[in-house]
Protein backbone atom coordinates (compact mmCIF):
# COMPACT_ATOMS: atom_id res chain seq x y z
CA UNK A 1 2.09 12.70 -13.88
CA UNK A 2 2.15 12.43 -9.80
CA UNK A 3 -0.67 10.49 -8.47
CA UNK A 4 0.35 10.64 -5.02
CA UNK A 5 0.28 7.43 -2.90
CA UNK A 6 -0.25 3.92 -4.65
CA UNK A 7 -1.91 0.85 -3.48
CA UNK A 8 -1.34 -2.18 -5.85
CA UNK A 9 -1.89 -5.81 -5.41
CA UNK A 10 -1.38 -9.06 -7.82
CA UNK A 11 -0.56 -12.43 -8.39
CA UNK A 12 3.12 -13.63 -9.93
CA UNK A 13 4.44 -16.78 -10.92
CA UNK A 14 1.81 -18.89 -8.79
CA UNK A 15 2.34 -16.01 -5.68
CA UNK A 16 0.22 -13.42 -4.58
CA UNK A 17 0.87 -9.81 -3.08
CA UNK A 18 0.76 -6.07 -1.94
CA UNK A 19 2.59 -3.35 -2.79
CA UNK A 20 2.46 0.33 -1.48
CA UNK A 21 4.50 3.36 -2.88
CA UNK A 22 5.13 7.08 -1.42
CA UNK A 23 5.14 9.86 -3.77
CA UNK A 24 5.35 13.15 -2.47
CA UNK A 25 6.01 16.85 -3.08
CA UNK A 26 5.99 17.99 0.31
CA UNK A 27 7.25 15.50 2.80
CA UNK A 28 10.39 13.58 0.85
CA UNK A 29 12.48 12.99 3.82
CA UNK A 30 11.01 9.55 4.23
CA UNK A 31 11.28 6.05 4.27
CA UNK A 32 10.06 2.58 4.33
CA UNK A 33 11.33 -0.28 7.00
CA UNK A 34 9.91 -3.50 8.17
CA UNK A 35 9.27 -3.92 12.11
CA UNK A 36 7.85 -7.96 12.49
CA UNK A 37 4.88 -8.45 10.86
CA UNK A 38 4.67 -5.09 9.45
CA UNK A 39 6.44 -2.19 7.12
CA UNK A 40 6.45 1.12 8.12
CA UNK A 41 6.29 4.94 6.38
CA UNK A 42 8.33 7.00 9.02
CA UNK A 43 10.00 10.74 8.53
CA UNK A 44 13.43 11.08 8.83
CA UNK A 45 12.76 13.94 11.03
CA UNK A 46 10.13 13.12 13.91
CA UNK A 47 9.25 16.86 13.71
CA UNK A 48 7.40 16.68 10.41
CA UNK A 49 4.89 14.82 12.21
CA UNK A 50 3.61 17.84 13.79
CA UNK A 51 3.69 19.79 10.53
CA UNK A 52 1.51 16.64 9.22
CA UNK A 53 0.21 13.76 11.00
CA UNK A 54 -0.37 11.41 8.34
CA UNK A 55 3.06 11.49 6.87
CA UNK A 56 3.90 8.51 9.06
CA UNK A 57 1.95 4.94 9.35
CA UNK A 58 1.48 0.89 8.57
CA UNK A 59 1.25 0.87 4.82
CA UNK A 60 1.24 -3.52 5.06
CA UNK A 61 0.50 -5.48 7.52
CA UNK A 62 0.03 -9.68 7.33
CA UNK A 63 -1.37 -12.50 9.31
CA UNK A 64 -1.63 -15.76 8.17
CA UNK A 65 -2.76 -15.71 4.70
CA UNK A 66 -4.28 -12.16 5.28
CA UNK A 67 -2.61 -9.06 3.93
CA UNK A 68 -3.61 -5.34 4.08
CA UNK A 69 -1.70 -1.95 2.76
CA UNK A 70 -3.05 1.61 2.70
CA UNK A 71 -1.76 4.88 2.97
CA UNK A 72 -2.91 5.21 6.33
CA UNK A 73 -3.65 4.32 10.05
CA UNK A 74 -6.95 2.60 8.91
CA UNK A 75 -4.47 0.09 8.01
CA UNK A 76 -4.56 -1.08 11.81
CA UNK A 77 -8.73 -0.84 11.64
CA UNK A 78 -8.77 -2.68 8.20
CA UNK A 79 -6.50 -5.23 9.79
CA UNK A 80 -8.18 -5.54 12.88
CA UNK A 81 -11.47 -6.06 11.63
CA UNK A 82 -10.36 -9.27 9.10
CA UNK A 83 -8.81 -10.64 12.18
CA UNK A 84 -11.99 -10.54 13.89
CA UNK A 85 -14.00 -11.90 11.15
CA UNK A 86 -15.26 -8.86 9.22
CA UNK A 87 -15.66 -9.79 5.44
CA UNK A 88 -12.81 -8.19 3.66
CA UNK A 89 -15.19 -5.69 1.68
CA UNK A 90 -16.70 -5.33 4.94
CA UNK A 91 -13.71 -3.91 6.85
CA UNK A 92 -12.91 -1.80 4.24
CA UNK A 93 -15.82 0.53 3.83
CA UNK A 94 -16.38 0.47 7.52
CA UNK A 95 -12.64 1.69 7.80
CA UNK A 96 -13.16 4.12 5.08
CA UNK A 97 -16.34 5.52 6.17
CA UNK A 98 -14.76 5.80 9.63
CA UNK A 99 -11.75 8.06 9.00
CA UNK A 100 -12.48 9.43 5.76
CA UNK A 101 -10.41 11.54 3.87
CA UNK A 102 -7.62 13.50 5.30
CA UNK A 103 -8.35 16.81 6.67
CA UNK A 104 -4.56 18.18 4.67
CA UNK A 105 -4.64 20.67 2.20
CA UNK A 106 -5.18 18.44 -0.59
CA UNK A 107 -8.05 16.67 1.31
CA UNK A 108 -6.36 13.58 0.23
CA UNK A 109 -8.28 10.66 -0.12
CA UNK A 110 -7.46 7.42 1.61
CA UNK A 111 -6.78 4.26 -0.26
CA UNK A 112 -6.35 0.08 1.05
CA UNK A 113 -6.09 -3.20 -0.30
CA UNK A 114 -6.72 -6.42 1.43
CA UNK A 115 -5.45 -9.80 0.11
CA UNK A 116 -6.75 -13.58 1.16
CA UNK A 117 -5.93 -16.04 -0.72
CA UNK A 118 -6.46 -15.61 -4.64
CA UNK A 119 -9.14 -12.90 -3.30
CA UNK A 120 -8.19 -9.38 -3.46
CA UNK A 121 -10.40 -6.29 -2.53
CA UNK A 122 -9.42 -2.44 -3.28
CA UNK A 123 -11.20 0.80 -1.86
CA UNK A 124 -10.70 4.56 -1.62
CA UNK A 125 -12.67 7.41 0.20
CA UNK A 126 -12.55 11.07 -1.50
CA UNK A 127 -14.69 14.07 -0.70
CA UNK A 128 -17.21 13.02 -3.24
CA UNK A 129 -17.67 9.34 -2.74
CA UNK A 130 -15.84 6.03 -1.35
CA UNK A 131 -16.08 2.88 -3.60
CA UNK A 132 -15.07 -0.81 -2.60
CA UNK A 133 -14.31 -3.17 -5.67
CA UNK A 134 -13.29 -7.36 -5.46
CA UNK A 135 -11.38 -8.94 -7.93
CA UNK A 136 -10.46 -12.53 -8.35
CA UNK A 137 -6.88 -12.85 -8.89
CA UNK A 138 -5.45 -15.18 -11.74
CA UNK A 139 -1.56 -15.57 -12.32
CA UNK A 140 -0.08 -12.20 -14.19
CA UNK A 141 -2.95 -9.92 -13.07
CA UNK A 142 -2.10 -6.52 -11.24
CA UNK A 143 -4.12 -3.73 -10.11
CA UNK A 144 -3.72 -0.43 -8.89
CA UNK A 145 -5.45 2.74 -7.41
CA UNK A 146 -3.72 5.81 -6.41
CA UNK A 147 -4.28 9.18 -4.38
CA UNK A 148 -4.29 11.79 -7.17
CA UNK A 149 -5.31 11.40 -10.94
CA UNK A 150 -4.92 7.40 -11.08
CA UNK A 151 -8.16 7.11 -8.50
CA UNK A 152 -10.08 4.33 -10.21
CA UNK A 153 -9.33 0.77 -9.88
CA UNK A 154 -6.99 0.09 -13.16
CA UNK A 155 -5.08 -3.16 -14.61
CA UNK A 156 -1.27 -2.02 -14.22
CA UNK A 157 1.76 -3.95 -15.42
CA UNK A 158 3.53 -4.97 -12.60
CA UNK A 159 5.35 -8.74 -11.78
CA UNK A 160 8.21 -10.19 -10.19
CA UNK A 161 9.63 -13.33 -8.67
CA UNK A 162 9.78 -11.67 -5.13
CA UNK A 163 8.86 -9.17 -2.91
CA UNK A 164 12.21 -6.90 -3.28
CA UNK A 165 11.51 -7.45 -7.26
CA UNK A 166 7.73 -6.16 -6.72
CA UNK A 167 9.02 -3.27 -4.40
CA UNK A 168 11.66 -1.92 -7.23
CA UNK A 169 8.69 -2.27 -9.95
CA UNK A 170 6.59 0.22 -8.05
CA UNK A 171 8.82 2.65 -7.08
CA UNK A 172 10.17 2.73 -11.36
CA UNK A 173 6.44 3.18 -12.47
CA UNK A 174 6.98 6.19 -14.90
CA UNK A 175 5.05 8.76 -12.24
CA UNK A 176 6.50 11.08 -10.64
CA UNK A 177 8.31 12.01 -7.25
CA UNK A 178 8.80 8.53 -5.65
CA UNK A 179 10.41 8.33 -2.36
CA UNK A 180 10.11 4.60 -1.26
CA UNK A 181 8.37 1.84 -2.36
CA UNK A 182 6.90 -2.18 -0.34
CA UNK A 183 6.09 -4.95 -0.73
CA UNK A 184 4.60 -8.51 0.61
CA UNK A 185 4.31 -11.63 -1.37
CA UNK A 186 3.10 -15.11 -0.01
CA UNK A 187 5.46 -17.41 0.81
CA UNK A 188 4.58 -20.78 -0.46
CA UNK A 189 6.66 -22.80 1.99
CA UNK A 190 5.02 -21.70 5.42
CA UNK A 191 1.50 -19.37 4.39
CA UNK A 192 2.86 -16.19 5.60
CA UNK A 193 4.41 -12.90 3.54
CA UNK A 194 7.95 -12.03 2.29
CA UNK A 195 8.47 -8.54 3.23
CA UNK A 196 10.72 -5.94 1.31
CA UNK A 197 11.61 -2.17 0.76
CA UNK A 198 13.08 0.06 -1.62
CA UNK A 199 14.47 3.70 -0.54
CA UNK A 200 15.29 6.28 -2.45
CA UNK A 201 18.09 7.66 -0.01
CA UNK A 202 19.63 3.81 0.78
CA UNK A 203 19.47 3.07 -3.00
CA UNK A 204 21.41 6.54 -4.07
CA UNK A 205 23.95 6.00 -1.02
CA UNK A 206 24.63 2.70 -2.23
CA UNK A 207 25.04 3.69 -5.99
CA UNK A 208 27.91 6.18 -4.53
């Protein structure tokens, strides 16, 4: 099955987080990398950007105890909002309504998470509709929602210790054409996020 983009988000072994994974048929020359506070979908090859401008964006971004992934630049307006006070739900459909879904071929919807503390919130925008859902998180709990097919908000079976561990998990979820894979889980020790990637092209250089 290929659902596309995934948003996921959980709690493990007393820690919550967000992941993100890239699926795709079209655009596979890309990766995930962390810059600061943030982790990054880029093309290996600038020029795809022009074929498609949503192939590159912020899929996480954290501050404080805040954390926010989507497959898109509303990740910066999601973000933005929170920091200014919006109610997570809030930011969300505002965000959503805002940029809708993409004007590609597929007329791809666009999907986001925001965490805050044991509070979690999940949203997507298709052509048909845009729905916002909250879920209180308890220890072991995972959920998902994903660009194609897997597009309502679903339990899924993901935990780890860390966020490398969390990263891995999504990218081996039995779907298929995964490129890269991220993750941020709450550090215990100082309130802010552990960041991580997994890439298909570092992983199969390495295994050489």
């Amino acid at each position: 099955m290929y659902v596309g983009r995934i948003v996921a988000l959980g709690r493990s072994m007393g820690k919550n987080w967000v992941g993100y994974r890239v699926s795709s048929r079209s655009f596979p020359n890309r990766k995930a990398e962390i810059r600061s506070n943030s982790i990054f979908i880029t093309p290996l090859d600038a020029g795809d950007l022009d074929r498609n401008p949503y192939i590159g964006y912020k899929c996480i971004r954290f501050w404080k105890d805040v954390a926010v992934v989507a497959n898109g630049l509303h990740s910066d307006m999601i973000f933005e909002k929170v920091q200014d006070g919006v109610l997570p739900i809030d930011a969300i459909a505002l965000s959503l309504v805002a940029y809708g879904y993409e004007r590609d071929d597929l007329f791809t919807p666009r999907i986001a998470g925001v965490m805050v503390g044991n509070n979690a919130w999940l949203g997507i925008v298709s052509r048909q509709e845009f729905r916002v859902k909250e879920f209180d998180l308890k220890d072991g709990n995972a959920f998902m929602v994903a660009t194609y097919e897997k597009i309502e908000f679903e339990p899924t079976t993901l935990s780890a210790r860390n966020a490398k561990e969390i990263a891995k998990s999504l990218f081996e979820l039995d779907f298929e054409k995964p490129i890269c894979a991220a993750a941020a889980m709450a550090s215990q020790s100082d309130g802010g996020f552990e960041l991580a990637v997994y890439n298909s092209l570092e992983e199969d250089h390495e295994d050489q």
